[in-house]
C-alpha atoms as a PDB file:
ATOM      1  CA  UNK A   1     -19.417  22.921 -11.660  1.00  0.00           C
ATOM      2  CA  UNK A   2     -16.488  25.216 -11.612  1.00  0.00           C
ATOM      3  CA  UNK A   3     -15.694  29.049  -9.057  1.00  0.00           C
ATOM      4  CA  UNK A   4     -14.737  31.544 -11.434  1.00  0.00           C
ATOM      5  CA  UNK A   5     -12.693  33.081  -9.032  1.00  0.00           C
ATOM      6  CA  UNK A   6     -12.037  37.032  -9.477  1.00  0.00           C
ATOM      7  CA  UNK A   7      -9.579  38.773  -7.969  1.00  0.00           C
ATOM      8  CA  UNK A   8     -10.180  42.846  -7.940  1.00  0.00           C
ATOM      9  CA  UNK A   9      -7.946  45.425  -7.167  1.00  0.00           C
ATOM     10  CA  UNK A  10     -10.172  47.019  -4.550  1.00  0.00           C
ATOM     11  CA  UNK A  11      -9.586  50.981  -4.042  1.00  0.00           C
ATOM     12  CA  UNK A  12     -11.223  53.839  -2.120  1.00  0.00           C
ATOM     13  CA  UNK A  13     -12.247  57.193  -2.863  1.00  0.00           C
ATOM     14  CA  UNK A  14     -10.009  59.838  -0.659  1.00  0.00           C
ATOM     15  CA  UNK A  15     -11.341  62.511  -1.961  1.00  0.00           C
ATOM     16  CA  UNK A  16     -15.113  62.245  -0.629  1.00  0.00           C
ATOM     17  CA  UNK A  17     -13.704  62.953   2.830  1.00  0.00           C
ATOM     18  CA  UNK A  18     -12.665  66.160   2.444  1.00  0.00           C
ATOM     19  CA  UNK A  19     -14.762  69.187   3.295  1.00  0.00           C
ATOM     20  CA  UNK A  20     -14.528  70.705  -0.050  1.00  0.00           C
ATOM     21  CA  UNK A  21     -14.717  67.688  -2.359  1.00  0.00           C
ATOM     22  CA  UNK A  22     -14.859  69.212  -5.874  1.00  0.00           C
ATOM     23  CA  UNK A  23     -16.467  66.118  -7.435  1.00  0.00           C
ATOM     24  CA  UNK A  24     -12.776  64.915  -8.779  1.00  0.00           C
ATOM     25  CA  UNK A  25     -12.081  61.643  -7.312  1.00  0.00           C
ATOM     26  CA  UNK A  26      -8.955  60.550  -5.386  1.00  0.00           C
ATOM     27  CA  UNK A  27      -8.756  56.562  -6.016  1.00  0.00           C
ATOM     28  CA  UNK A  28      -5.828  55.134  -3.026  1.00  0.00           C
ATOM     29  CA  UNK A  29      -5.435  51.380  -3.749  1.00  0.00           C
ATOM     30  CA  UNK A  30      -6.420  49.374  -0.673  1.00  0.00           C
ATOM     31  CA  UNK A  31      -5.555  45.584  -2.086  1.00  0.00           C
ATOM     32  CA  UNK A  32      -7.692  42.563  -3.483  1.00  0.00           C
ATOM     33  CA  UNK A  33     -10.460  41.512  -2.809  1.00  0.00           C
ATOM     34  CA  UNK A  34     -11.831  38.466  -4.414  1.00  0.00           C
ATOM     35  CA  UNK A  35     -15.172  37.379  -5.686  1.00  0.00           C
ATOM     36  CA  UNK A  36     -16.526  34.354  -6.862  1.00  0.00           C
ATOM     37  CA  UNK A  37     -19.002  33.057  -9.425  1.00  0.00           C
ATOM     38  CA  UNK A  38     -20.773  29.551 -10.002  1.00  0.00           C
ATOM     39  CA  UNK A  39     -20.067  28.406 -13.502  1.00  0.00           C
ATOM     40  CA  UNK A  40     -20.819  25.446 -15.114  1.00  0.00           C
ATOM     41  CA  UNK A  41     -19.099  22.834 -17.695  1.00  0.00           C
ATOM     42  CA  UNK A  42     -20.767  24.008 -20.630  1.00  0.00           C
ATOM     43  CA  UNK A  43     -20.036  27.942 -19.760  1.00  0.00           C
ATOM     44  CA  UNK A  44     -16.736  27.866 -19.319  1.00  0.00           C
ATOM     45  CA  UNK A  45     -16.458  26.100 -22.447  1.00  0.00           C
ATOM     46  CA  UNK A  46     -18.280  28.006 -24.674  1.00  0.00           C
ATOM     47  CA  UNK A  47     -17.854  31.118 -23.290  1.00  0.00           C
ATOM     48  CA  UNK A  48     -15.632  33.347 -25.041  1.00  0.00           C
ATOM     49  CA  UNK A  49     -12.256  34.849 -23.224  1.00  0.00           C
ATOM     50  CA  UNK A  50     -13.185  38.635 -24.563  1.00  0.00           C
ATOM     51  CA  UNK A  51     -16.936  38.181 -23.750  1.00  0.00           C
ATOM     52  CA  UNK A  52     -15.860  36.710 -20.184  1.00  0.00           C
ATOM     53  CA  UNK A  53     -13.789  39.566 -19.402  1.00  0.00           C
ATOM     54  CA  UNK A  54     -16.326  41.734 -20.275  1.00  0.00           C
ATOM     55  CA  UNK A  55     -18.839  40.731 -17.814  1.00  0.00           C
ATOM     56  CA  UNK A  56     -16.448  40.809 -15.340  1.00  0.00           C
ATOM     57  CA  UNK A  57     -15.607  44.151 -15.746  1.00  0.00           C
ATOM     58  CA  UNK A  58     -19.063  45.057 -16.074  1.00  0.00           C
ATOM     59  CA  UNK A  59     -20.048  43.064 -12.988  1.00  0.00           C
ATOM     60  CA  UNK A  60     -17.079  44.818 -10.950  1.00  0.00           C
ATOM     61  CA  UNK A  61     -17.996  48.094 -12.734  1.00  0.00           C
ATOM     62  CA  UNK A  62     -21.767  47.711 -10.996  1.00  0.00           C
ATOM     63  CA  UNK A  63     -20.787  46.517  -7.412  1.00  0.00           C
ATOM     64  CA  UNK A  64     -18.495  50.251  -7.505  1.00  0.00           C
ATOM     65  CA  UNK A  65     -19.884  53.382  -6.351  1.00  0.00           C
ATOM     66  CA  UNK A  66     -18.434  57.018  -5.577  1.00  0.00           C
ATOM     67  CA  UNK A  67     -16.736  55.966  -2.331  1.00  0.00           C
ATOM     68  CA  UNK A  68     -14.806  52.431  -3.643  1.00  0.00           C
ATOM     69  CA  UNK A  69     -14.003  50.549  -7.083  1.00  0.00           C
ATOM     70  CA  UNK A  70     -13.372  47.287  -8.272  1.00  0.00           C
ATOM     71  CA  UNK A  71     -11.366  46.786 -11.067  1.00  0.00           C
ATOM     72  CA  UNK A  72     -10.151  43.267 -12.484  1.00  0.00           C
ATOM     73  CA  UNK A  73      -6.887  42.271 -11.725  1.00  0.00           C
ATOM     74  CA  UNK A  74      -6.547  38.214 -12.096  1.00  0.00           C
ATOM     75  CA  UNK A  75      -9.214  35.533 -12.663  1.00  0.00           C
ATOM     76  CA  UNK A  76      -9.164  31.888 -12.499  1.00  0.00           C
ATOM     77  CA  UNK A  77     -11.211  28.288 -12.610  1.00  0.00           C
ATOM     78  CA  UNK A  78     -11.387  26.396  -9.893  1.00  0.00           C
ATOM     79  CA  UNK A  79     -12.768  22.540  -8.989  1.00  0.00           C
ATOM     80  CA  UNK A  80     -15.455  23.819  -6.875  1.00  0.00           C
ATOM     81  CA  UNK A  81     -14.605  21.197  -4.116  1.00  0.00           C
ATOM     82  CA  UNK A  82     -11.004  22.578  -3.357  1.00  0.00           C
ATOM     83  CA  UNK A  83      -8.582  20.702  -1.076  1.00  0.00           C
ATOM     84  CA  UNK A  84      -8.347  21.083   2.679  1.00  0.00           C
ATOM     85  CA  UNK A  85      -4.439  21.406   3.723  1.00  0.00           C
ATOM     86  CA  UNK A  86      -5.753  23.161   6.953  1.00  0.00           C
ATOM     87  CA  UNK A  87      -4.703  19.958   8.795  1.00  0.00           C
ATOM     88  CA  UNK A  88      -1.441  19.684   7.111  1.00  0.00           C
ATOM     89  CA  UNK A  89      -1.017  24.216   7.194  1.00  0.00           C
ATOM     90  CA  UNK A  90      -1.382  23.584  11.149  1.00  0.00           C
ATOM     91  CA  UNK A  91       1.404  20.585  11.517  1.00  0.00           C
ATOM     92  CA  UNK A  92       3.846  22.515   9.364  1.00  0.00           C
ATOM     93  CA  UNK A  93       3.442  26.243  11.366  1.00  0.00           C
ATOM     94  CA  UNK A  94       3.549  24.448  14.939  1.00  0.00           C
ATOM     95  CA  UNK A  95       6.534  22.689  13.281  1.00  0.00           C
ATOM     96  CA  UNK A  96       7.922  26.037  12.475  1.00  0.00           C
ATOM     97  CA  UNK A  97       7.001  27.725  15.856  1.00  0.00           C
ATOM     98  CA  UNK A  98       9.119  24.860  17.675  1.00  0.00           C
ATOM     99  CA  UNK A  99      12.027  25.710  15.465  1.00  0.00           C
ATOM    100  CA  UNK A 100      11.399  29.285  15.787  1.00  0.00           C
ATOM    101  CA  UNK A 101      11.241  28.843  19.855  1.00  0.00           C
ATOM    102  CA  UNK A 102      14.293  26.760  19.667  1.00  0.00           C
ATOM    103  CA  UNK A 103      15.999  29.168  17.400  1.00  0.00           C
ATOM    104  CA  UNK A 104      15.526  32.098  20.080  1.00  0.00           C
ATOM    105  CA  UNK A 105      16.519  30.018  22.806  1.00  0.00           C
ATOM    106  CA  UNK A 106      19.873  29.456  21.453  1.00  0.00           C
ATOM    107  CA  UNK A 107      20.919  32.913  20.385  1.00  0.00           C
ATOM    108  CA  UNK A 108      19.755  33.553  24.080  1.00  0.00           C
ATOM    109  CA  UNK A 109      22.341  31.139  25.673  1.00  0.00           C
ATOM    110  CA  UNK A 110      24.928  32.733  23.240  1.00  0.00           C
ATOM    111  CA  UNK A 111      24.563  35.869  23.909  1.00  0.00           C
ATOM    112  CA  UNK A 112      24.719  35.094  27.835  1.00  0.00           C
ATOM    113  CA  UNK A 113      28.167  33.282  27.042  1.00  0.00           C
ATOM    114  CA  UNK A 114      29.223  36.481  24.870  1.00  0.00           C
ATOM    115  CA  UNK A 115      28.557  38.710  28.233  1.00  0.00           C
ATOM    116  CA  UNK A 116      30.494  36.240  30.706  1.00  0.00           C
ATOM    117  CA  UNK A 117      33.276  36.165  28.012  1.00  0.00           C
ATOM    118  CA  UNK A 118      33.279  39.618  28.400  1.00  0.00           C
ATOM    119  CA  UNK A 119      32.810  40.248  31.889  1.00  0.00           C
END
């Protein structure tokens, strides 16, 4: 098994909010949002690029409505048992908040020499 993972461009409907909403929509982009989809061996192999992209759209076309849309952006197969780097994510960032720390502490001490120097 495979994620068919789909990334949407995700936007909302400005207009709907206004008082005198004339039934012409006002689409602001909001971001991505990202869906995913079970797929197997045998459909990702025979499935046809076009014909994939198609129900996509389609699929994103039915979860819109008048207040948001979803329209495809990006797509991708992935191993459906991804690899954890949480473990590793957390050793590098408290890595890079000791650096950071150590970073502020010593434009700290210079500027306190810069003001005696002054003074």
């Amino acid at each position: 098994m495979y994620q068919l993972r789909i990334a949407a461009k995700y936007s909302e409907n400005y207009a709907l909010h206004n008082k005198d909403y004339d039934g012409v929509p006002y689409w602001k982009p909001k971001g991505i949002v990202e869906f995913v989809v079970e797929v197997s061996d045998t459909q990702r192999m025979v499935m046809d690029i076009n014909e994939m992209e198609y129900i996509m759209e389609k699929m994103l076309a039915d979860q819109s409505n008048a207040y948001c849309k979803y329209e495809l952006a990006d797509y991708n197969f992935c191993d459906d048992k991804p690899k954890d780097l949480t473990k590793q994510f957390m050793v590098e960032f408290e890595a890079r908040m000791v650096v950071n720390e150590q970073h502020a502490k010593d434009s700290k001490e210079e500027d306190d020499q810069l003001r005696h120097a002054i003074d």
